[in-house]
PDB file of N, CA and C in Angstrom:
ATOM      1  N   UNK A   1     140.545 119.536-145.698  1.00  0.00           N
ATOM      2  CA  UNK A   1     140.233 118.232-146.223  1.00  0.00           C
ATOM      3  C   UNK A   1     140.575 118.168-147.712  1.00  0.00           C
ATOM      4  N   UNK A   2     140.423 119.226-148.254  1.00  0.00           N
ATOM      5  CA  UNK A   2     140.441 119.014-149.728  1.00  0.00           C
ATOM      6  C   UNK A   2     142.043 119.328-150.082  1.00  0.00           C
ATOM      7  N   UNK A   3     143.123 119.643-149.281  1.00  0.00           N
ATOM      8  CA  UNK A   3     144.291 119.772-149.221  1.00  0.00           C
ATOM      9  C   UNK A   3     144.560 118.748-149.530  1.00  0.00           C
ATOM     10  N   UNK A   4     144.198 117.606-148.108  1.00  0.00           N
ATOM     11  CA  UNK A   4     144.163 115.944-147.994  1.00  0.00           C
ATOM     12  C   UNK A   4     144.217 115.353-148.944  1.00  0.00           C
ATOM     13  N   UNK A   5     143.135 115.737-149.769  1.00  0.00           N
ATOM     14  CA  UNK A   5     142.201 114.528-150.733  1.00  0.00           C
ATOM     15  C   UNK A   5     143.958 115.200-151.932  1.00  0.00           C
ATOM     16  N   UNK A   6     144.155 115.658-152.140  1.00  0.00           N
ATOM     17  CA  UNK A   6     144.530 116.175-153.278  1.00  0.00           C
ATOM     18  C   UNK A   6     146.269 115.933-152.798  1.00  0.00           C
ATOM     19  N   UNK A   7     146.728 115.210-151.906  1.00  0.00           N
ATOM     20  CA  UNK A   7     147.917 114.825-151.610  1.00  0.00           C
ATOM     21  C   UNK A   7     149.010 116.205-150.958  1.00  0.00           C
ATOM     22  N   UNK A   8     148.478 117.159-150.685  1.00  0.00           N
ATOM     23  CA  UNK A   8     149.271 118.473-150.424  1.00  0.00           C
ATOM     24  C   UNK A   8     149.614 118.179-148.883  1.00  0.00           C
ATOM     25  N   UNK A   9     148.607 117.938-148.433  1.00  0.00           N
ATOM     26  CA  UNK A   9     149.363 117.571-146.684  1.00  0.00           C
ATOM     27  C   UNK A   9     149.041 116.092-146.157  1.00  0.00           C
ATOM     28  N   UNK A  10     149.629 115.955-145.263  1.00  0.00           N
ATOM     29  CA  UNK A  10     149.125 114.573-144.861  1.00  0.00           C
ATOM     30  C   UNK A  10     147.871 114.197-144.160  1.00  0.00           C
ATOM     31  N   UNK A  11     147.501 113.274-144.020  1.00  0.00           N
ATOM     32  CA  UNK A  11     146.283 112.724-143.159  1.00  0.00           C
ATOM     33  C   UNK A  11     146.175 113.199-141.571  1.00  0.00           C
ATOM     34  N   UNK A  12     147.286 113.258-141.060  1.00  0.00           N
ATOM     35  CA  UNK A  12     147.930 113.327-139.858  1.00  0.00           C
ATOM     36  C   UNK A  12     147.489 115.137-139.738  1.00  0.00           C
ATOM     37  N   UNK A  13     148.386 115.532-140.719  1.00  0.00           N
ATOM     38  CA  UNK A  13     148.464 117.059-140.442  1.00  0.00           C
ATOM     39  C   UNK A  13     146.919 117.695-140.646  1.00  0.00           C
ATOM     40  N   UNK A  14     146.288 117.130-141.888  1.00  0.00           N
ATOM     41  CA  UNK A  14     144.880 117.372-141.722  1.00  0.00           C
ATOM     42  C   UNK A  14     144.038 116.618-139.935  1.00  0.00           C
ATOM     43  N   UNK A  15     144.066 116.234-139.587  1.00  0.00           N
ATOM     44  CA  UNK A  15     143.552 115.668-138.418  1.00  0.00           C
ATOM     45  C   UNK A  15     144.099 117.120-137.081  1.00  0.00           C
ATOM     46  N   UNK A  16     145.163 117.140-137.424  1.00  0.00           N
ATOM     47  CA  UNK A  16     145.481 118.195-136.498  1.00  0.00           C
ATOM     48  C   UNK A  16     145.052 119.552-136.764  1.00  0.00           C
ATOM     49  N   UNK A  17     144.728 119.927-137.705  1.00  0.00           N
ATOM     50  CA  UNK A  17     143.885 121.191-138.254  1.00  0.00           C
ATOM     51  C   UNK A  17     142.539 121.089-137.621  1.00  0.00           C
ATOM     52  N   UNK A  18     142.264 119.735-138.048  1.00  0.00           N
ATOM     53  CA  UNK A  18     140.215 119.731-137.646  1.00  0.00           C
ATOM     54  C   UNK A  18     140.252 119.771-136.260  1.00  0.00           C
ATOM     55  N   UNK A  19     141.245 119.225-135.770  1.00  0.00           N
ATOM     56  CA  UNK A  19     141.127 118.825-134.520  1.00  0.00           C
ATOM     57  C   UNK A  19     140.610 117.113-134.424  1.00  0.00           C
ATOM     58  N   UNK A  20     140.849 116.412-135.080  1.00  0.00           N
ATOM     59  CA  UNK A  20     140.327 115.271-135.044  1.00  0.00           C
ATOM     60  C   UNK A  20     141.179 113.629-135.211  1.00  0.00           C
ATOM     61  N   UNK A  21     140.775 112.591-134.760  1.00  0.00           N
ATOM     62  CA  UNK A  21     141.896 111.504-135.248  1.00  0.00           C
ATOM     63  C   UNK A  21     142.015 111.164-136.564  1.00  0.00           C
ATOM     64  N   UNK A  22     143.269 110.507-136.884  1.00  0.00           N
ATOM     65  CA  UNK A  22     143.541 110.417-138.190  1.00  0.00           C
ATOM     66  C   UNK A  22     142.405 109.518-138.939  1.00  0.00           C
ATOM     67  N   UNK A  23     142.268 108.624-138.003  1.00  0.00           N
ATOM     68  CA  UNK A  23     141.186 107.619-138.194  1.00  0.00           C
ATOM     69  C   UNK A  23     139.748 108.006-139.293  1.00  0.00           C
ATOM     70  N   UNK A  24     139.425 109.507-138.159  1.00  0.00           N
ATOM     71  CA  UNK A  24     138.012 109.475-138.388  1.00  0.00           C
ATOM     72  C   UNK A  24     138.690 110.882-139.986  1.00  0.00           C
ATOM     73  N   UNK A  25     139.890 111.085-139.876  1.00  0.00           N
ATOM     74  CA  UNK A  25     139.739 111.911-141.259  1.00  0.00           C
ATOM     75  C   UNK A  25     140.094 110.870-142.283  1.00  0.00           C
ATOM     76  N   UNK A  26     140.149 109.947-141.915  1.00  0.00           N
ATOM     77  CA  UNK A  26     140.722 108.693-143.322  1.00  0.00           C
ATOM     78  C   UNK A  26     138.710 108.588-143.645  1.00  0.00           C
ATOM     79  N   UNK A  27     138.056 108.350-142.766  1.00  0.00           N
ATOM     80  CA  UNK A  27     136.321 108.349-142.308  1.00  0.00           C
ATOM     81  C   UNK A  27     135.785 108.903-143.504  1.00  0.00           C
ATOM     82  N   UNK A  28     136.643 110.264-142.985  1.00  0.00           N
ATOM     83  CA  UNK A  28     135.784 111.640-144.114  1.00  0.00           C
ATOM     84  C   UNK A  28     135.792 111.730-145.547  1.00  0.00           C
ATOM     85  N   UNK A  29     137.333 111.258-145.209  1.00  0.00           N
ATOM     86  CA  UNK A  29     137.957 111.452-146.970  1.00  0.00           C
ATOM     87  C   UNK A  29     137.366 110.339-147.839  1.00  0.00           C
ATOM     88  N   UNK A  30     136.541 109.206-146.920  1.00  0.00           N
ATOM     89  CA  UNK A  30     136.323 107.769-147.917  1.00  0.00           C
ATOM     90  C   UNK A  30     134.460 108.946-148.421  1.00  0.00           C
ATOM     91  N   UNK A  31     134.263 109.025-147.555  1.00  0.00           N
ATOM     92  CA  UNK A  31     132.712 109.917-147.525  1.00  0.00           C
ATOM     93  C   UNK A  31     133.144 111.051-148.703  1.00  0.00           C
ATOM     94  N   UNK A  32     134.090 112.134-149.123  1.00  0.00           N
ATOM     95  CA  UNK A  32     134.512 113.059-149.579  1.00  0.00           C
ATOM     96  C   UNK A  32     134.332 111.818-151.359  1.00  0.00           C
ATOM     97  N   UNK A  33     135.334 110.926-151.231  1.00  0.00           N
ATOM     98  CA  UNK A  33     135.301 110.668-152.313  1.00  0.00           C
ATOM     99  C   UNK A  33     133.771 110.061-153.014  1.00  0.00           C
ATOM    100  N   UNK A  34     133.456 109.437-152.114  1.00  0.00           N
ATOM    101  CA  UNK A  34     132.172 109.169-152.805  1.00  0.00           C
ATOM    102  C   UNK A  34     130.848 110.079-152.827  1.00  0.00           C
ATOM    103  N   UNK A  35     130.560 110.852-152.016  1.00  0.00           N
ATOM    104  CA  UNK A  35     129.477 111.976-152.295  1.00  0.00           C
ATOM    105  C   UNK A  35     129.524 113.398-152.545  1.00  0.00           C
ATOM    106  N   UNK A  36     131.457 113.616-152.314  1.00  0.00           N
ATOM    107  CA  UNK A  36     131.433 114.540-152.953  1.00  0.00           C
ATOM    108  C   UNK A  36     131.169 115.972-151.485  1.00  0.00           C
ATOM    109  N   UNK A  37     131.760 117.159-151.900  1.00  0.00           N
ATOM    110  CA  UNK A  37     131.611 117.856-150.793  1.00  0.00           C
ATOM    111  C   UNK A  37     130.037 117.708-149.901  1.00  0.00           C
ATOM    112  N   UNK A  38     129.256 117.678-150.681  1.00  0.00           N
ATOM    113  CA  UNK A  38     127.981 116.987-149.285  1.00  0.00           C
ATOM    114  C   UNK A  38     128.385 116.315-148.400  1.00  0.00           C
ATOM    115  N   UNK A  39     129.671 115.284-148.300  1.00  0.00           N
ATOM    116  CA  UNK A  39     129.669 114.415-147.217  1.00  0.00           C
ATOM    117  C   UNK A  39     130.282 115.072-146.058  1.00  0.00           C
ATOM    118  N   UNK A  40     130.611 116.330-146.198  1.00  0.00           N
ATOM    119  CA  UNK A  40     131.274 116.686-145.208  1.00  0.00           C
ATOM    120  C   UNK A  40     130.138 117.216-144.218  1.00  0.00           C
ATOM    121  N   UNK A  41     128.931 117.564-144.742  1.00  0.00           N
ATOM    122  CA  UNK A  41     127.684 118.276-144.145  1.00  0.00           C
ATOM    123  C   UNK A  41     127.152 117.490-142.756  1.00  0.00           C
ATOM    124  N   UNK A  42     126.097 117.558-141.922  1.00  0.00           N
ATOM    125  CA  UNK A  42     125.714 116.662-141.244  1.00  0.00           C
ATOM    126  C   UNK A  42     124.620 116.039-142.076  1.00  0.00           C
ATOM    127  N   UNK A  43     124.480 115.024-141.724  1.00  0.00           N
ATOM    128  CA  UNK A  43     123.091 114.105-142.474  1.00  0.00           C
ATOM    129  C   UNK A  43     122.347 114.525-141.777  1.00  0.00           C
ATOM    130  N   UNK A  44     121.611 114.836-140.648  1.00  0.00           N
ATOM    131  CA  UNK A  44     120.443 115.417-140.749  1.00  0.00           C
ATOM    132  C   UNK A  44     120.376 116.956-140.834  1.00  0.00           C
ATOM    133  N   UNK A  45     120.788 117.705-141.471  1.00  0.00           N
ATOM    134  CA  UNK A  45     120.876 118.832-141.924  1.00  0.00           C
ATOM    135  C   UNK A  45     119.262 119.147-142.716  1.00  0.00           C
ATOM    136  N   UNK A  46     119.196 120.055-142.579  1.00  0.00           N
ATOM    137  CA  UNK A  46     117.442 120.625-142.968  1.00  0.00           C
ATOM    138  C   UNK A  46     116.628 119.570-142.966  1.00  0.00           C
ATOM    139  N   UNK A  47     116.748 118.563-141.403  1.00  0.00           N
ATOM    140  CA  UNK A  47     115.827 117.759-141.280  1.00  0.00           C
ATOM    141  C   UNK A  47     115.026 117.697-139.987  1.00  0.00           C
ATOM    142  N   UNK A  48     114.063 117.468-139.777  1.00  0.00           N
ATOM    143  CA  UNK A  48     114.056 117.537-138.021  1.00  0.00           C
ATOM    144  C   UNK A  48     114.425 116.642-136.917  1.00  0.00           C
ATOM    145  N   UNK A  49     114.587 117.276-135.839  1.00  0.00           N
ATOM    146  CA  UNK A  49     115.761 116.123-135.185  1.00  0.00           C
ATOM    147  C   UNK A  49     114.229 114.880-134.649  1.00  0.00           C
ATOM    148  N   UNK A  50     115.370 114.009-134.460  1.00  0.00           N
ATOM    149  CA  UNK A  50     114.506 112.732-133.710  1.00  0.00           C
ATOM    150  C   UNK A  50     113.606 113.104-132.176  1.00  0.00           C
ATOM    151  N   UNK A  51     114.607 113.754-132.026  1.00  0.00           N
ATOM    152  CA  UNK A  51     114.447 114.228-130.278  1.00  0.00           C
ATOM    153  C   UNK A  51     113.315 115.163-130.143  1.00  0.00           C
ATOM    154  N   UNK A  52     112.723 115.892-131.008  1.00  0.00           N
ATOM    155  CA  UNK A  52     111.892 117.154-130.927  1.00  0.00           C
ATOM    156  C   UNK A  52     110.712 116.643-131.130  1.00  0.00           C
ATOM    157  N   UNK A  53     109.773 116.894-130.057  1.00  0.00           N
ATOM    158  CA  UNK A  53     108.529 117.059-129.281  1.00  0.00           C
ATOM    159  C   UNK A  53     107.683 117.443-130.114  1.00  0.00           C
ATOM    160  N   UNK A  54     106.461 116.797-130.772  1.00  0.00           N
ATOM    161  CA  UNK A  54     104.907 117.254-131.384  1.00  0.00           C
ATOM    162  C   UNK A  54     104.611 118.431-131.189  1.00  0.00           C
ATOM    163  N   UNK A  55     104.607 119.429-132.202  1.00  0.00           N
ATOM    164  CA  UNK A  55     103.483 120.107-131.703  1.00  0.00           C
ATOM    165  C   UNK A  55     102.110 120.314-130.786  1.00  0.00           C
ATOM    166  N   UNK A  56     101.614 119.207-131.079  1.00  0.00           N
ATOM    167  CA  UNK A  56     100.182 118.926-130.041  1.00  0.00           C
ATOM    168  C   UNK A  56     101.036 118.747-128.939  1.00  0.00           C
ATOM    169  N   UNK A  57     102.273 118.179-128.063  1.00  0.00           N
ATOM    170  CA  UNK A  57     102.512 117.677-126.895  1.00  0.00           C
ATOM    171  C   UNK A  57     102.701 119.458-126.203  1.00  0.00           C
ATOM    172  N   UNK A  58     103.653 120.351-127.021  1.00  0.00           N
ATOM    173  CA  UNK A  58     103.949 121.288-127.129  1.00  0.00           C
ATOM    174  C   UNK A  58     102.646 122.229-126.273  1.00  0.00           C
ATOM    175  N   UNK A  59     101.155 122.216-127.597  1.00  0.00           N
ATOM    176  CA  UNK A  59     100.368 122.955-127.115  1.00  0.00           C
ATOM    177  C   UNK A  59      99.388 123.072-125.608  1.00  0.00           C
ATOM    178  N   UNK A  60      99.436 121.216-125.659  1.00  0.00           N
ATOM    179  CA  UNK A  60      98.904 120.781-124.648  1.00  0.00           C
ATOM    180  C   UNK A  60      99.673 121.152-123.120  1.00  0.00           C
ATOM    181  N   UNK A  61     100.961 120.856-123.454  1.00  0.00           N
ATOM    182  CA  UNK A  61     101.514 121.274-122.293  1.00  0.00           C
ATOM    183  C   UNK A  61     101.924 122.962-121.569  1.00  0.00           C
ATOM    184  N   UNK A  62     101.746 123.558-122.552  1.00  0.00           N
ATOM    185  CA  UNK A  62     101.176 124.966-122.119  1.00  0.00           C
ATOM    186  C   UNK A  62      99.611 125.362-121.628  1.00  0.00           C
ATOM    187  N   UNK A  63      99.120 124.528-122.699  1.00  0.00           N
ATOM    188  CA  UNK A  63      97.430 125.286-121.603  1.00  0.00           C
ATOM    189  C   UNK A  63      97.920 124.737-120.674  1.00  0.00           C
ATOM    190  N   UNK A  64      97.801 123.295-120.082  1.00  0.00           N
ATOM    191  CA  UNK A  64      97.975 123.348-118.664  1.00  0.00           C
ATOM    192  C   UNK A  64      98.873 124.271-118.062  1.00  0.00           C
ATOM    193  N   UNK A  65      99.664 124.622-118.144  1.00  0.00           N
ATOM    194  CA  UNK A  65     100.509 125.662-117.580  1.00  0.00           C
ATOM    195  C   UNK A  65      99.743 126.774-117.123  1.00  0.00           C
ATOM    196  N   UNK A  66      98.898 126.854-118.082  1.00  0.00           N
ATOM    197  CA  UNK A  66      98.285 128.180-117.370  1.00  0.00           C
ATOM    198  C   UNK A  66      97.176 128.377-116.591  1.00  0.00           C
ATOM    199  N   UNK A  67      96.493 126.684-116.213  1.00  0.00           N
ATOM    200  CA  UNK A  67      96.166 126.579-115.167  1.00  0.00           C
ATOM    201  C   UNK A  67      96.539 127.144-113.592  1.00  0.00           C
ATOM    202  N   UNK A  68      95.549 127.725-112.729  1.00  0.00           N
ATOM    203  CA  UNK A  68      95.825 128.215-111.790  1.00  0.00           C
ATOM    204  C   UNK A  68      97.132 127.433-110.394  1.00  0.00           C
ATOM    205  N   UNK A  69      96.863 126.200-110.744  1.00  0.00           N
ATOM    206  CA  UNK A  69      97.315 125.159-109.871  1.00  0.00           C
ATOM    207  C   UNK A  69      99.126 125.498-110.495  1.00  0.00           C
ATOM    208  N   UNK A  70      99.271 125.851-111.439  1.00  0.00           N
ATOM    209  CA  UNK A  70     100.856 125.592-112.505  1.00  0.00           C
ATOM    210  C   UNK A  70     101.231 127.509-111.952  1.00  0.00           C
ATOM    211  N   UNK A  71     100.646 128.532-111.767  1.00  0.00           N
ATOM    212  CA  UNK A  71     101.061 129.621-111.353  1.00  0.00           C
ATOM    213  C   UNK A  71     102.120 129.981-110.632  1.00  0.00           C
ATOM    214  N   UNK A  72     103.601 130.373-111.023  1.00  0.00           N
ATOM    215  CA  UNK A  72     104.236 130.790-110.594  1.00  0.00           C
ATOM    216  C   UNK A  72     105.505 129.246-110.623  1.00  0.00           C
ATOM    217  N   UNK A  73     105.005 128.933-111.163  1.00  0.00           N
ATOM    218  CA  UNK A  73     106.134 127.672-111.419  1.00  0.00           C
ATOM    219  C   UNK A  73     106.918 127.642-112.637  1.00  0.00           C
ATOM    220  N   UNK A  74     108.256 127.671-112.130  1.00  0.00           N
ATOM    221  CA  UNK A  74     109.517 127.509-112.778  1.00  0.00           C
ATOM    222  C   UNK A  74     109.489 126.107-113.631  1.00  0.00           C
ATOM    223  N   UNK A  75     111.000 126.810-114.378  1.00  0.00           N
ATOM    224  CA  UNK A  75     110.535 125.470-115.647  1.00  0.00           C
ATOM    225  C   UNK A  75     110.747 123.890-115.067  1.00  0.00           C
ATOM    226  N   UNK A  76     111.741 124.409-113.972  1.00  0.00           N
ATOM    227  CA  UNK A  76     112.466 122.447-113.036  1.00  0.00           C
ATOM    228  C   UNK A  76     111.035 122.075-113.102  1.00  0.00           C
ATOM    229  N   UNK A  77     110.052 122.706-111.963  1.00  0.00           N
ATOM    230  CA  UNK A  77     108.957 122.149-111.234  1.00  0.00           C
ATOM    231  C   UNK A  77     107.895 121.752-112.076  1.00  0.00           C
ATOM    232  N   UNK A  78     108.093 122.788-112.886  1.00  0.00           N
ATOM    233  CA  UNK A  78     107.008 122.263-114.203  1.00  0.00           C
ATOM    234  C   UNK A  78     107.252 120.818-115.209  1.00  0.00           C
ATOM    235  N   UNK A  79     108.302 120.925-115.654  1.00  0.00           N
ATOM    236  CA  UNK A  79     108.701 119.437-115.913  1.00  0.00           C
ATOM    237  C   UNK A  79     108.312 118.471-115.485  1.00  0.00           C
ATOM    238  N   UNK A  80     108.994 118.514-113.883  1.00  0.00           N
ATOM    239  CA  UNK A  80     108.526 117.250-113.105  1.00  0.00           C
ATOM    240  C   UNK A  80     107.081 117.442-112.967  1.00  0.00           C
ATOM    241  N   UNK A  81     106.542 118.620-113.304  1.00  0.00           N
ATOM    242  CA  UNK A  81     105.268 117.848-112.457  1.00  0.00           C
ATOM    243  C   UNK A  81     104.022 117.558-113.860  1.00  0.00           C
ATOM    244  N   UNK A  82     104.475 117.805-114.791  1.00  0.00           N
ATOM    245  CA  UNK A  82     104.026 117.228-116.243  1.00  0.00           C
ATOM    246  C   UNK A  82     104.326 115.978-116.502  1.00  0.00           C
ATOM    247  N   UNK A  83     105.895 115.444-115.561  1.00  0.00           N
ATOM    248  CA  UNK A  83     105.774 113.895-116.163  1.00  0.00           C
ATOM    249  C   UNK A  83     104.946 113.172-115.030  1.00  0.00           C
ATOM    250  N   UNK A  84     104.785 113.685-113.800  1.00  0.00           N
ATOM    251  CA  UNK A  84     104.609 112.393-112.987  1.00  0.00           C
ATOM    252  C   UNK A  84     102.674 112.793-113.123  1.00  0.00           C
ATOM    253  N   UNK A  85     102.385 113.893-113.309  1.00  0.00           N
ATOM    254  CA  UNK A  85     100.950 113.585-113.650  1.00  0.00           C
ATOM    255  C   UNK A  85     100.162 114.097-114.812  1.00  0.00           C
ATOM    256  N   UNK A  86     101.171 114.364-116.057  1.00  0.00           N
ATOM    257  CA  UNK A  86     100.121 114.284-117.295  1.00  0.00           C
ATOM    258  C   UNK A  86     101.261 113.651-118.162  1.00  0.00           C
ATOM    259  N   UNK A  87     102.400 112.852-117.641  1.00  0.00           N
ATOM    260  CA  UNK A  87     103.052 111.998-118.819  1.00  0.00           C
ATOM    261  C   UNK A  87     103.539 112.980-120.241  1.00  0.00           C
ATOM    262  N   UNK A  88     103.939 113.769-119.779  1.00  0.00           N
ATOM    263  CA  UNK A  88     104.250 114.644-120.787  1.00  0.00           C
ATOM    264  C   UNK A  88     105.961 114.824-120.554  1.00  0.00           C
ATOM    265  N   UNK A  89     107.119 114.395-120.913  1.00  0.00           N
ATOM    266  CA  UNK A  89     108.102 114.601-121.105  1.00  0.00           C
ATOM    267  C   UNK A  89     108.898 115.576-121.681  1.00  0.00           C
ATOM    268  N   UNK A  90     109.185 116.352-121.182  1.00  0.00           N
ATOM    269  CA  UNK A  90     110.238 117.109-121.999  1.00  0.00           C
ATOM    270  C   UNK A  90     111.071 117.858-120.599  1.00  0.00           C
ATOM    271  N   UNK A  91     112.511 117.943-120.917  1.00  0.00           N
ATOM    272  CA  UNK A  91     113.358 118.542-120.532  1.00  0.00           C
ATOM    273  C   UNK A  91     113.559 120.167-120.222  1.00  0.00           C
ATOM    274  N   UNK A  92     113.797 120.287-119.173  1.00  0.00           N
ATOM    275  CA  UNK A  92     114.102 121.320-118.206  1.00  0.00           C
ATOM    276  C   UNK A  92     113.859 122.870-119.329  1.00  0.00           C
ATOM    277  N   UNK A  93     115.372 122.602-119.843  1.00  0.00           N
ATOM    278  CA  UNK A  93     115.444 124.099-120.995  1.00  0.00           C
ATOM    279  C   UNK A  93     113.954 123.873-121.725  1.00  0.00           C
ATOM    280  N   UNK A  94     114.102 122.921-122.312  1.00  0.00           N
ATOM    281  CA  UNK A  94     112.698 122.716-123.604  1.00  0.00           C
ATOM    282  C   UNK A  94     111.620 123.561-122.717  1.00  0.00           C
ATOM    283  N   UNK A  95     111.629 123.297-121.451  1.00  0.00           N
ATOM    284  CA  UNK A  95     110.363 123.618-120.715  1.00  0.00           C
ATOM    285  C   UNK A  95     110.746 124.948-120.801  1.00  0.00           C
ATOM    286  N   UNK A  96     112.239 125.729-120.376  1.00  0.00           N
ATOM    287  CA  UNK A  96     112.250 127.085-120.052  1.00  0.00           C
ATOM    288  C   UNK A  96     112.107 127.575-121.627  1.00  0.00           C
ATOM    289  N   UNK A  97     112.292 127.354-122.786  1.00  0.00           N
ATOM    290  CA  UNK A  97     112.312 127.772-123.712  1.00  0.00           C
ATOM    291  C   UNK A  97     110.637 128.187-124.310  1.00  0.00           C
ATOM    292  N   UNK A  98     110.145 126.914-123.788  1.00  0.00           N
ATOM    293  CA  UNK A  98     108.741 127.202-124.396  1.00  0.00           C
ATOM    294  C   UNK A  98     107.836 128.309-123.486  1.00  0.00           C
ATOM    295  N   UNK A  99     108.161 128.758-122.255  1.00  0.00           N
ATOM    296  CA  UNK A  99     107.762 129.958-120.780  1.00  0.00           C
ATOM    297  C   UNK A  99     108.224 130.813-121.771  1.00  0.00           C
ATOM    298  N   UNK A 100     109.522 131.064-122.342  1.00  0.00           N
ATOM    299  CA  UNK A 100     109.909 132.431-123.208  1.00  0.00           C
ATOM    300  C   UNK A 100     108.932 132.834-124.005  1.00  0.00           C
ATOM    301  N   UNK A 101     108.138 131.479-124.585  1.00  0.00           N
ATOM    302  CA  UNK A 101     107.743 132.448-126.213  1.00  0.00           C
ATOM    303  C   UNK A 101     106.486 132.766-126.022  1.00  0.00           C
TER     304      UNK A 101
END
């Protein structure tokens, strides 16, 4: 990018380096000039994502787990059976991730 910005290769040829359309590196380079190498970063970078689950939903949904009735249940079954009777949402991995720790 900073090849780009500085006229050494083209827009085109930078796009084919990133792997990306010319479009979205004309995108970058308007972002480059005005904030400066930060813009190349992601914006939510050392932030937490939107998508990630409370702590309290987190804790809650493990004690139950370790209810006798939840014994021996995989993360699929556990999922489903947290949303349809304690409304607790979260996704399959999220579920196998949190059995790991």
């Amino acid at each position: 990018m900073k090849k780009a910005r500085k006229g050494l290769i083209t827009q085109r040829q930078a796009a084919e380096e990133i792997g990306q359309s010319e479009r979205h590196v004309r995108r970058l380079l308007d972002r480059l000039k005005g904030k400066g190498d930060s813009a190349l970063v992601h914006a939510l970078r050392g932030r937490r994502s939107n998508r990630k689950l409370d702590e309290k939903t987190k804790e809650k949904a493990l004690v139950i787990l370790q209810r006798d009735v939840y014994r021996g249940f995989g993360p699929t079954l556990a999922a489903e059976y947290w949303a349809s009777k304690h409304d607790i949402h979260a996704g399959r991995e999220t579920v196998r991730t949190w059995m790991i720790e």
